[in-house]
Protein backbone atom coordinates (compact mmCIF):
# COMPACT_ATOMS: atom_id res chain seq x y z
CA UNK A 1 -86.08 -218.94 59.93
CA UNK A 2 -85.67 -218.65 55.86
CA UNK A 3 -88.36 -217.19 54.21
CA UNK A 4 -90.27 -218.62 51.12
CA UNK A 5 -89.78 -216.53 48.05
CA UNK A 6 -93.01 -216.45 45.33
CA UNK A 7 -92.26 -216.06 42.24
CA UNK A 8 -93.98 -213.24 40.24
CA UNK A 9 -95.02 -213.29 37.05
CA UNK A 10 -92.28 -211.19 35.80
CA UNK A 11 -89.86 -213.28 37.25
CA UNK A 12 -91.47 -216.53 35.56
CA UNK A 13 -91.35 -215.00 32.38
CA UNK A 14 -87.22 -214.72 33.35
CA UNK A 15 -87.07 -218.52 33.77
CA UNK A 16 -87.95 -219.55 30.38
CA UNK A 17 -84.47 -217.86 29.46
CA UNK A 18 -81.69 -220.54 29.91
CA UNK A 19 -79.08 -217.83 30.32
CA UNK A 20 -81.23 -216.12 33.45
CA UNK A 21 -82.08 -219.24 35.27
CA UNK A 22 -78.96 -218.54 37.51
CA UNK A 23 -80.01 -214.78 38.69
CA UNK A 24 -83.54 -216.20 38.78
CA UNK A 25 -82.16 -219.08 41.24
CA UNK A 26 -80.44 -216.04 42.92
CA UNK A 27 -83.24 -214.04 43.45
CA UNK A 28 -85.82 -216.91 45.06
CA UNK A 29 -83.21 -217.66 47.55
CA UNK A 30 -82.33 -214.14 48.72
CA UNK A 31 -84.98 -214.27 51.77
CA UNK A 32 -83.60 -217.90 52.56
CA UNK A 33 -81.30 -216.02 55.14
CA UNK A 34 -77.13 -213.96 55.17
CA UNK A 35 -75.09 -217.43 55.35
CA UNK A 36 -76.33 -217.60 51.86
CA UNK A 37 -76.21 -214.52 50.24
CA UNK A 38 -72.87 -214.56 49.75
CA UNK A 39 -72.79 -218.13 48.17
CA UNK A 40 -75.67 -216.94 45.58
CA UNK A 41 -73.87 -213.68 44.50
CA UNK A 42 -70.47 -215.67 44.24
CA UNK A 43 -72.27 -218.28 42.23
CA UNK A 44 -73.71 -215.68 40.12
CA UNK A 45 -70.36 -213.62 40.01
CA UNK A 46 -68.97 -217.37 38.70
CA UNK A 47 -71.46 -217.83 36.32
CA UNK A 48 -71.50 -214.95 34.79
CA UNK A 49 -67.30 -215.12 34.58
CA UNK A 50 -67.72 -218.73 32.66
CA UNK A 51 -70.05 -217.86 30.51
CA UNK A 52 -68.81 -214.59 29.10
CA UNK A 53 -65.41 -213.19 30.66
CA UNK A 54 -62.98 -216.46 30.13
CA UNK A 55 -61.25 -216.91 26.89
CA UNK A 56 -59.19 -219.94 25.76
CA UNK A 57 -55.65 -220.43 25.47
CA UNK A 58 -53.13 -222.74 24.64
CA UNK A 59 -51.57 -224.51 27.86
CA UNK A 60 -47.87 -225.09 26.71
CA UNK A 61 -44.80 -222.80 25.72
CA UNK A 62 -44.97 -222.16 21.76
CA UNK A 63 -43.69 -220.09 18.93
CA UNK A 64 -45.79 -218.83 16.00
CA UNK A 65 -44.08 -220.35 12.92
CA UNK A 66 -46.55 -219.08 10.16
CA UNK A 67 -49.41 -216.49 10.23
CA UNK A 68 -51.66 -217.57 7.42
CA UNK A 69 -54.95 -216.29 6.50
CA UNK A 70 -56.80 -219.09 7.82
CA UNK A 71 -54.75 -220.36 10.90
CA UNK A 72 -51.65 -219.22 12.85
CA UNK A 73 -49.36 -222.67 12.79
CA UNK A 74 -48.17 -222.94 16.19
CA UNK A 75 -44.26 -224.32 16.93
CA UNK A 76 -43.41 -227.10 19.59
CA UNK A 77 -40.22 -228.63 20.92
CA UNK A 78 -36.89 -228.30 18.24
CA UNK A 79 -36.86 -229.08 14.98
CA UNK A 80 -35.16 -232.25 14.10
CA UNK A 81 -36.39 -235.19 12.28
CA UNK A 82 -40.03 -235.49 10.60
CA UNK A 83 -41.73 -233.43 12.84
CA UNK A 84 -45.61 -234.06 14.07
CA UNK A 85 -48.58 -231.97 12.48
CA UNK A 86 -51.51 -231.81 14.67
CA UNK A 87 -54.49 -230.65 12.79
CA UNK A 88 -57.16 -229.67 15.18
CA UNK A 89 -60.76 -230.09 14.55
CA UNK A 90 -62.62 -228.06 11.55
CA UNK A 91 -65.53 -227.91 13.75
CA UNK A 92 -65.85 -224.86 15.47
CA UNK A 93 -63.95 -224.87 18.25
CA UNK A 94 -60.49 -223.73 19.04
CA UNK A 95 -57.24 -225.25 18.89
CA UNK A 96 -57.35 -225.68 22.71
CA UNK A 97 -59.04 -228.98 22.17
CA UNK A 98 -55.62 -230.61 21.16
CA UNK A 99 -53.32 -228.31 23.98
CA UNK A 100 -56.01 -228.16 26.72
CA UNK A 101 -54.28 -228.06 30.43
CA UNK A 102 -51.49 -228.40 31.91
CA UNK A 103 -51.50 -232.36 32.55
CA UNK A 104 -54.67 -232.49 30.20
CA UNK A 105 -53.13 -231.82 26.77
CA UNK A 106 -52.37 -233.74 23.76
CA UNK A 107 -49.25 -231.84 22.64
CA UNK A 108 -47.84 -232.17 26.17
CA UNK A 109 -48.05 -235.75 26.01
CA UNK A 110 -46.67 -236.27 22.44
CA UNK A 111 -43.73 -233.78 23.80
CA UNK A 112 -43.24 -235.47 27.07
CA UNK A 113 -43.38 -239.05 25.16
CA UNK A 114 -40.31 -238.47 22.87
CA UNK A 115 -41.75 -236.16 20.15
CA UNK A 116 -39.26 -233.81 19.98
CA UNK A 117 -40.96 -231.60 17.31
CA UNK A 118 -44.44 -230.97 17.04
CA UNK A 119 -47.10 -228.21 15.09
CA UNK A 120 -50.19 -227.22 15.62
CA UNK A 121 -52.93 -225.29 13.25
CA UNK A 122 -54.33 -223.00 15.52
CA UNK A 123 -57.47 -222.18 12.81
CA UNK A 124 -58.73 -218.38 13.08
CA UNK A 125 -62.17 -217.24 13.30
CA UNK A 126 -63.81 -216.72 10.38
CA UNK A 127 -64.51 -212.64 9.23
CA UNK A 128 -66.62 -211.14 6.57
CA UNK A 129 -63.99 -211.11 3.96
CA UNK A 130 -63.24 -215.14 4.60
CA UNK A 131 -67.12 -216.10 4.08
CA UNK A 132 -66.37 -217.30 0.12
CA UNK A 133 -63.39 -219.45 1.05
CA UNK A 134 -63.90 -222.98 0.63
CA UNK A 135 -61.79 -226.46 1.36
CA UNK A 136 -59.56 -225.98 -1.16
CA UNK A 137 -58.27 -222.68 1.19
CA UNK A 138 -58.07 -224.64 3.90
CA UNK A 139 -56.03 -227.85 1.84
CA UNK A 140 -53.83 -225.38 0.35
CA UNK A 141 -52.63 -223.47 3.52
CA UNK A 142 -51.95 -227.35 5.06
CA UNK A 143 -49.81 -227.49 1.85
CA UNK A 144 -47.92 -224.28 2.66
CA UNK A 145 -47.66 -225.85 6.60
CA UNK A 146 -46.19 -228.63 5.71
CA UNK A 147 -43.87 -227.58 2.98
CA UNK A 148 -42.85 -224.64 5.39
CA UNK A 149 -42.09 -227.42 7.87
CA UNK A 150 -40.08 -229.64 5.50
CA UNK A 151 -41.97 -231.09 3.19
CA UNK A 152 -43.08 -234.70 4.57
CA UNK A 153 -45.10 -235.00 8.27
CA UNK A 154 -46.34 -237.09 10.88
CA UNK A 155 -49.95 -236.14 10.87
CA UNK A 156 -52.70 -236.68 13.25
CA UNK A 157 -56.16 -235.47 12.20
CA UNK A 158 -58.81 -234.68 15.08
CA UNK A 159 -62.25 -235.19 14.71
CA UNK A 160 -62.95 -232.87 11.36
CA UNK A 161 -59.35 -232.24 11.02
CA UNK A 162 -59.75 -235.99 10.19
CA UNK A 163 -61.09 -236.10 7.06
CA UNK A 164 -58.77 -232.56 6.26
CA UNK A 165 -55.88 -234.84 6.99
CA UNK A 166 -56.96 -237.97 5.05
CA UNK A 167 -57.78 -235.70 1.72
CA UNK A 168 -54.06 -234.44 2.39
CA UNK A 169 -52.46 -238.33 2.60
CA UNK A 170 -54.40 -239.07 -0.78
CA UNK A 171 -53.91 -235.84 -2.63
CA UNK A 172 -49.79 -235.40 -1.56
CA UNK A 173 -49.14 -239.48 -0.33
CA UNK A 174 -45.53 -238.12 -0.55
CA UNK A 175 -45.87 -235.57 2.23
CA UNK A 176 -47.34 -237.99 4.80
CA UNK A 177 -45.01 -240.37 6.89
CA UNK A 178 -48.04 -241.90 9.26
CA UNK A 179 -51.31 -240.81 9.56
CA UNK A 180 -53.41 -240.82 12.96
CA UNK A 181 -57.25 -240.15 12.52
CA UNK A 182 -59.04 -239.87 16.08
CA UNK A 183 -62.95 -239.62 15.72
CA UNK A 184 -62.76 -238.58 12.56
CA UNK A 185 -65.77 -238.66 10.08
CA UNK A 186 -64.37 -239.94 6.41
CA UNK A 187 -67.25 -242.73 5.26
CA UNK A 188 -70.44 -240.21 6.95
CA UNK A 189 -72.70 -242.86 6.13
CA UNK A 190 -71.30 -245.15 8.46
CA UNK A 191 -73.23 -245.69 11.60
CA UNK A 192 -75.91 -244.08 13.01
CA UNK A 193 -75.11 -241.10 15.15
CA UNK A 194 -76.76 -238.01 15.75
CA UNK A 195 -74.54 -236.38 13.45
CA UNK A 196 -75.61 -238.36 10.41
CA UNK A 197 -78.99 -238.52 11.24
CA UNK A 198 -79.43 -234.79 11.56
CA UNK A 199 -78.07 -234.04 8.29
CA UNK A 200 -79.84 -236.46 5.83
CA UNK A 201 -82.86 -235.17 7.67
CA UNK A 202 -82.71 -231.49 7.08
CA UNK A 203 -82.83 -230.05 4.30
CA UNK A 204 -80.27 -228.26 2.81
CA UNK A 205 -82.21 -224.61 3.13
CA UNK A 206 -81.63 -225.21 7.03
CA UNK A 207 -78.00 -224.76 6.53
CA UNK A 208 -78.60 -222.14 4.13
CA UNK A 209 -80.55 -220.36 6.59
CA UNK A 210 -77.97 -220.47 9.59
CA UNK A 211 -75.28 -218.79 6.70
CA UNK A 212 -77.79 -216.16 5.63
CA UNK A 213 -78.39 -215.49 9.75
CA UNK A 214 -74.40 -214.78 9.85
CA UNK A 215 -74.13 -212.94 6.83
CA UNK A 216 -72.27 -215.35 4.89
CA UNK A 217 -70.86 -217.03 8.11
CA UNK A 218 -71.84 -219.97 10.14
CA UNK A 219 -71.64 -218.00 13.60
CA UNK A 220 -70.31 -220.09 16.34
CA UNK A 221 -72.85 -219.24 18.43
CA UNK A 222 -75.23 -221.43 16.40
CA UNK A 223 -72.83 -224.25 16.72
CA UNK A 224 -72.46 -223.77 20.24
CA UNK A 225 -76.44 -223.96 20.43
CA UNK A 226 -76.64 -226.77 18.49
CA UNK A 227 -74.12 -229.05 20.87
CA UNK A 228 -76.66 -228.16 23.71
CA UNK A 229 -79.17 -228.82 22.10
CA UNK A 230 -78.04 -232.41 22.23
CA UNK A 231 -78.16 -232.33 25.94
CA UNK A 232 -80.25 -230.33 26.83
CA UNK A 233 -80.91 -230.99 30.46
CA UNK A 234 -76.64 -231.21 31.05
CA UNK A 235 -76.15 -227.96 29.51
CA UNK A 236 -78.94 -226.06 30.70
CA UNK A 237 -79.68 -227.34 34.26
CA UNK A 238 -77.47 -229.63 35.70
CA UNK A 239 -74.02 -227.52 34.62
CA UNK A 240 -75.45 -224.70 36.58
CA UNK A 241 -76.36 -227.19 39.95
CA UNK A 242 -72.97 -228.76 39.51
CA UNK A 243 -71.55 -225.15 39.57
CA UNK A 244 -73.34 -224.33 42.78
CA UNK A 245 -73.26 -227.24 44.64
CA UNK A 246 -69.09 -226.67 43.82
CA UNK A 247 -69.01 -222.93 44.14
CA UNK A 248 -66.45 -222.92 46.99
CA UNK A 249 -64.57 -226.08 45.76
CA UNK A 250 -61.01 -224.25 43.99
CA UNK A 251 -60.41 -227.14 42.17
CA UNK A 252 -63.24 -227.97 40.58
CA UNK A 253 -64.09 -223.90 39.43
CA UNK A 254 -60.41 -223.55 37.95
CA UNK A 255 -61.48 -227.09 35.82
CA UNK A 256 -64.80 -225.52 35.24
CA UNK A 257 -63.07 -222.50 34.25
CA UNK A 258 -60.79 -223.75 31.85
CA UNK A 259 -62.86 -226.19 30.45
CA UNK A 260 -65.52 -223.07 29.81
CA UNK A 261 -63.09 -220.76 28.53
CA UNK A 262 -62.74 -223.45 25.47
CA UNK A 263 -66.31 -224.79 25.29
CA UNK A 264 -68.22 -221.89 25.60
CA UNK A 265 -66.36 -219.90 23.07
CA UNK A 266 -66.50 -220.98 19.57
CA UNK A 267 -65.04 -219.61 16.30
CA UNK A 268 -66.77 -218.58 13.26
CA UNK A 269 -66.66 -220.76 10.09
CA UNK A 270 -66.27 -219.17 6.33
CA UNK A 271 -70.57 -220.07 5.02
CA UNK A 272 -69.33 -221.40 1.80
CA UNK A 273 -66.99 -223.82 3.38
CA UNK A 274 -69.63 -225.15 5.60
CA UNK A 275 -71.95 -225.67 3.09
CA UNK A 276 -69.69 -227.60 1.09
CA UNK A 277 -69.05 -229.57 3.72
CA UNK A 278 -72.67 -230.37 4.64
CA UNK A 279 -73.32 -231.10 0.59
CA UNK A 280 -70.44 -233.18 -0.37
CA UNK A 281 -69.08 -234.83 2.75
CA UNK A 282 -72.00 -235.73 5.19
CA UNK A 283 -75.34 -235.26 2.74
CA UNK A 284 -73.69 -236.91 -0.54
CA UNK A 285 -70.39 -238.85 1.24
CA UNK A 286 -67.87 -238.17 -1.90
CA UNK A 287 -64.96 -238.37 -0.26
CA UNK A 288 -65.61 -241.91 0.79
CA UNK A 289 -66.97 -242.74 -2.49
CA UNK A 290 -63.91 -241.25 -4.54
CA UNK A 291 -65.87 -238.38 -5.87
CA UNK A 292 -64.41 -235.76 -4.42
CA UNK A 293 -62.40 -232.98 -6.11
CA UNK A 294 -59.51 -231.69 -3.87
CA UNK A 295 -56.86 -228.93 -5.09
CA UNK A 296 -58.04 -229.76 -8.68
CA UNK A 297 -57.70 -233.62 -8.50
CA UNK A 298 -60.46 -236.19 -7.83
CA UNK A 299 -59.15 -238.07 -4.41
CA UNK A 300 -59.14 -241.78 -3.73
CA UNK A 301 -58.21 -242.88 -0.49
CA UNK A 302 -56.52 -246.03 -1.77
CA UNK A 303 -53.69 -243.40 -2.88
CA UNK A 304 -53.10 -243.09 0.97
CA UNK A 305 -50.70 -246.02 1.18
CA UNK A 306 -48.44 -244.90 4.87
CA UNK A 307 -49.44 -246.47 8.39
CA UNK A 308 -52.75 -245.46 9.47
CA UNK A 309 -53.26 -244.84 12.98
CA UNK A 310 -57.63 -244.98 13.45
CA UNK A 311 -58.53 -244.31 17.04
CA UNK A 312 -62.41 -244.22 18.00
CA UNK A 313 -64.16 -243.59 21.29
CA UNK A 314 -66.48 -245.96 22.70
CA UNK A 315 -69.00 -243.48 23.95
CA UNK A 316 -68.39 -241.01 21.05
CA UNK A 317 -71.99 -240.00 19.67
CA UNK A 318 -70.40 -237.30 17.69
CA UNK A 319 -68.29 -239.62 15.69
CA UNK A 320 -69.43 -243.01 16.44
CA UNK A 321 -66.91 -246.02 16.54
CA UNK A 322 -68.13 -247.78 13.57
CA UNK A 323 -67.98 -244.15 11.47
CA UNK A 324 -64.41 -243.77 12.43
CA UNK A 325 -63.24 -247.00 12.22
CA UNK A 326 -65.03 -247.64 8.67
CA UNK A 327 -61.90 -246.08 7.43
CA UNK A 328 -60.15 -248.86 7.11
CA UNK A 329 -61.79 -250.57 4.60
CA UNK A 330 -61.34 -247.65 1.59
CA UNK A 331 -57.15 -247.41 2.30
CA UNK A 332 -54.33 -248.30 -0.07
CA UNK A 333 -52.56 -249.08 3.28
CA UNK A 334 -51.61 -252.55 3.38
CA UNK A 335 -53.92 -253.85 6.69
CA UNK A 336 -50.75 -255.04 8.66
CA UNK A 337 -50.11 -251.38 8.50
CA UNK A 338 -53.56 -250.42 10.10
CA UNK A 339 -54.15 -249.85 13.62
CA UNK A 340 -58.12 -250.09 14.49
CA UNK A 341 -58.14 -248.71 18.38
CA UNK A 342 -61.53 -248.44 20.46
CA UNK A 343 -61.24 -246.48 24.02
CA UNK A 344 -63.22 -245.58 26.57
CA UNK A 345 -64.89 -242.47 26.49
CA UNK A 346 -66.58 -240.12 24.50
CA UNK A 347 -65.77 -237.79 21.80
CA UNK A 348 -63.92 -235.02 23.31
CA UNK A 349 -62.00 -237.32 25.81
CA UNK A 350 -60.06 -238.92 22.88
CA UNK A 351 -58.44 -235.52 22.16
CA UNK A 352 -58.06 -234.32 25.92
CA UNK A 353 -59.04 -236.78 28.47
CA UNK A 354 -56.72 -237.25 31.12
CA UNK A 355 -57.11 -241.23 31.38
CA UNK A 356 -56.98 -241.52 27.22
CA UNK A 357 -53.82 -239.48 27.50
CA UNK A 358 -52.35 -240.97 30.30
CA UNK A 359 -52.88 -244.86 29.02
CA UNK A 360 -53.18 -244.64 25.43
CA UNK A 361 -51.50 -241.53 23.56
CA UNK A 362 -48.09 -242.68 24.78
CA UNK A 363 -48.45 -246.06 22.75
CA UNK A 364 -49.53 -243.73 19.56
CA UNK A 365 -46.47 -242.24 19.69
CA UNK A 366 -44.03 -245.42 20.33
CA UNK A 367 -46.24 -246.26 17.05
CA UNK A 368 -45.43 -242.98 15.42
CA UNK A 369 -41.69 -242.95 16.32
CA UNK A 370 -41.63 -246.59 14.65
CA UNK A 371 -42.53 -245.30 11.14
CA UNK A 372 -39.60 -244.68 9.63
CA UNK A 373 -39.12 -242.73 6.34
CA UNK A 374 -38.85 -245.25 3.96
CA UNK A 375 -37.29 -242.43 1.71
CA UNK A 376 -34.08 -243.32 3.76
C-alpha cells in the first residue's frame, strides 16, 4: 500500500521554482512504493541531462570553409555550380535549426534532392568584445561568405536570417541567383502576431534593460525565457509530464534529447545589434519602408529583381503568414517570378519538420535548380 506524501512548507516554497518542480514531483512520490523509485530517479536523472548536460550539433558530415568573427561558414556536398547559402536564423538559436537530425534536417534534404553544394552560417555566440557590433558586421561577413564561395548564391533566409538575406538581394542584386525566405519577418507591421504586438508595446528601456542585465549582451537565457513565456503551461508543466509519462520509451527520449540539446541552449546576441534591430526593423519597420541604411547605402527591396521563393507556416505565431507573405508586394521581382507558399505547421516545422521536409522542400529545390544564371 503507497503512502501519501504531505508536502511541507519548505517543500512548497520549492514548487514555485519551474526548474524544481521535477525533484519536487520526485520527492512526493518516494513513499508511493520501490516499482517506482527507480522510474522517479531516472526521470529526474533525464531531466536534469535535457536541461543542462546536452549540447547541439550539426547532424550531417561538413567541412569548416571560413572561421569569421561572427559565424564559422559550414561546407556541404562538392563544389560545382552556384552553390546554396543557407542563412540560419538571427534569433538566438543555433544553426541546428536548419541541420537538425538525421532524417529531420534541411541541408540533408536539399543534399539528398540534387543540391550538390550547399553552406551554412553556423553564427557564434556573442562575447564581451562582440557587444558593439551591429548589422552592418553581420552584412559584411555574408559579403565575405559569399564572395569566398564564388561570388553569386542561391540563398535561403530562415526566419531572421530572412530579412539578413533580403537586405543582401537589394544591397548586392548581382550576388543573388534565387532567393527563398521561410517565416521571415521583412514588412513587421504586417499581421498581428505576438511578435509585433510585444514590441510596439514595450518600450524601448525594456530592451535596454535586458542589454544592461548582460553587460552589453542580450543573454540567451532571456530569449530562451521569453519563448516560454509564450507557453507557459507547455514549457513548464506539460514538457515535464510528457517526459515522465515517456521516461522508458527510447525513442521518444533520444527525440526529446536532441530536440533539447538545440532548444534549450541558446546563443548570446552582440546588445547593440539587438537593439538596432528592435528600433529600426520591428518598432519603426525601415526596411520595408525603404529607409534603411545597409553597408552605407539606403536599401529598397524593389532592387531585389531574382525569383523569390516566400514560404509561410500556417500555424506560425512567431512569423505569421500574412507577415511573411507581405513580402511580395515591396519586390522588383516580376510576380510570375514569385512563389507565395502556405504549409501546415508552425514556425519551427518550416525549417525542420519532418512532414514540411518530406512533402514540400523537395519542390523548393526542383524550383531552385530551375533558376538558371541568366549571366550565362
Amino acid at each position: 500500500m503507497s503512502k501519501t506524501h504531505a508536502v511541507k512548507p519548505d517543500e512548497l516554497s520549492l514548487t514555485s521554482v519551474p526548474a524544481l518542480w521535477p525533484m519536487t514531483m520526485a520527492a512526493a512520490l518516494w513513499e508511493q512504493g520501490a516499482a517506482l523509485v527507480a522510474k522517479n530517479l531516472k526521470f529526474v536523472e533525464e531531466d536534469i541531462r535535457i536541461h543542462g548536460h546536452l549540447r547541439p550539433e550539426l547532424a550531417t558530415p561538413n567541412r569548416a570553409r571560413l572561421d569569421l568573427r561572427t559565424m564559422v561558414l559550414r561546407d556541404y556536398g562538392t563544389p560545382g555550380g552556384i552553390p546554396t547559402l543557407v542563412d540560419a536564423p538571427h534569433a538566438g538559436h543555433t544553426a541546428v535549426i536548419a541541420d537538425y537530425h538525421k532524417g529531420q534536417s534541411l541541408v540533408e534534404t536539399l543534399l539528398a534532392h540534387g543540391m550538390g553544394h550547399v553552406a551554412l552560417t553556423d553564427w557564434k555566440t556573442a562575447t564581451d568584445d562582440m557587444k558593439d557590433l551591429e548589422i552592418d558586421n553581420y552584412l559584411a561577413e555574408m559579403v565575405v561568405a559569399i564572395d569566398d564561395l564564388g561570388g553569386r548564391v542561391n540563398l535561403i533566409g530562415l526566419c531572421q536570417g530572412g530579412w539578413v538575406s533580403a537586405m543582401l538581394a537589394a544591397r548586392f542584386p548581382d550576388k543573388i541567383n534565387s532567393l527563398v525566405l521561410a517565416g521571415a519577418p521583412i514588412d513587421t507591421d504586417a499581421g498581428d502576431g505576438p511578435i509585433t504586438r510585444m514590441v510596439h508595446r514595450s518600450p524601448a528601456s525594456f530592451y535596454e534593460e535586458l542589454v544592461a542585465l548582460g553587460g552589453g549582451l542580450l543573454k540567451g537565457k532571456y530569449m530562451l525565457q521569453g519563448w516560454k513565456n509564450m507557453h507557459p503551461e507547455q514549457s513548464y508543466f506539460q514538457d515535464h509530464v510528457d517526459l515522465y509519462e515517456h521516461i522508458d520509451d527510447p525513442v521518444y527520449l533520444a527525440k526529446k534529447e536532441t530536440f533539447k540539446s538545440w532548444y534549450e541552449n541558446p546563443i548570446d546576441l552582440p546588445g547593440r545589434w539587438y537593439l538596432q534591430v528592435i528600433k529600426t526593423l520591428f518598432k519603426e519597420n525601415r526596411l520595408a519602408k525603404g529607409d534603411f541604411i545597409g553597408l552605407g547605402r539606403k536599401l529598397d527591396l524593389h532592387d531585389i529583381t531574382c525569383p523569390v521563393y516566400l514560404l509561410a507556416g500556417a500555424d506560425d505565431d512567431i512569423t505569421t503568414p500574412a507577415q511573411a507573405l507581405a513580402t511580395a508586394k515591396y519586390l522588383g521581382t516580376p510576380p510570375e517570378q514569385i512563389v507565395q507558399k502556405t504549409v501546415p505547421g508552425g514556425h519551427i516545422g518550416l525549417f525542420m519538420g519532418a512532414r514540411t521536409l518530406k512533402e514540400h522542400w523537395p519542390s523548393i529545390v526542383d524550383w531552385i535548380a530551375s533558376q538558371r544564371d541568366p549571366r550565362g
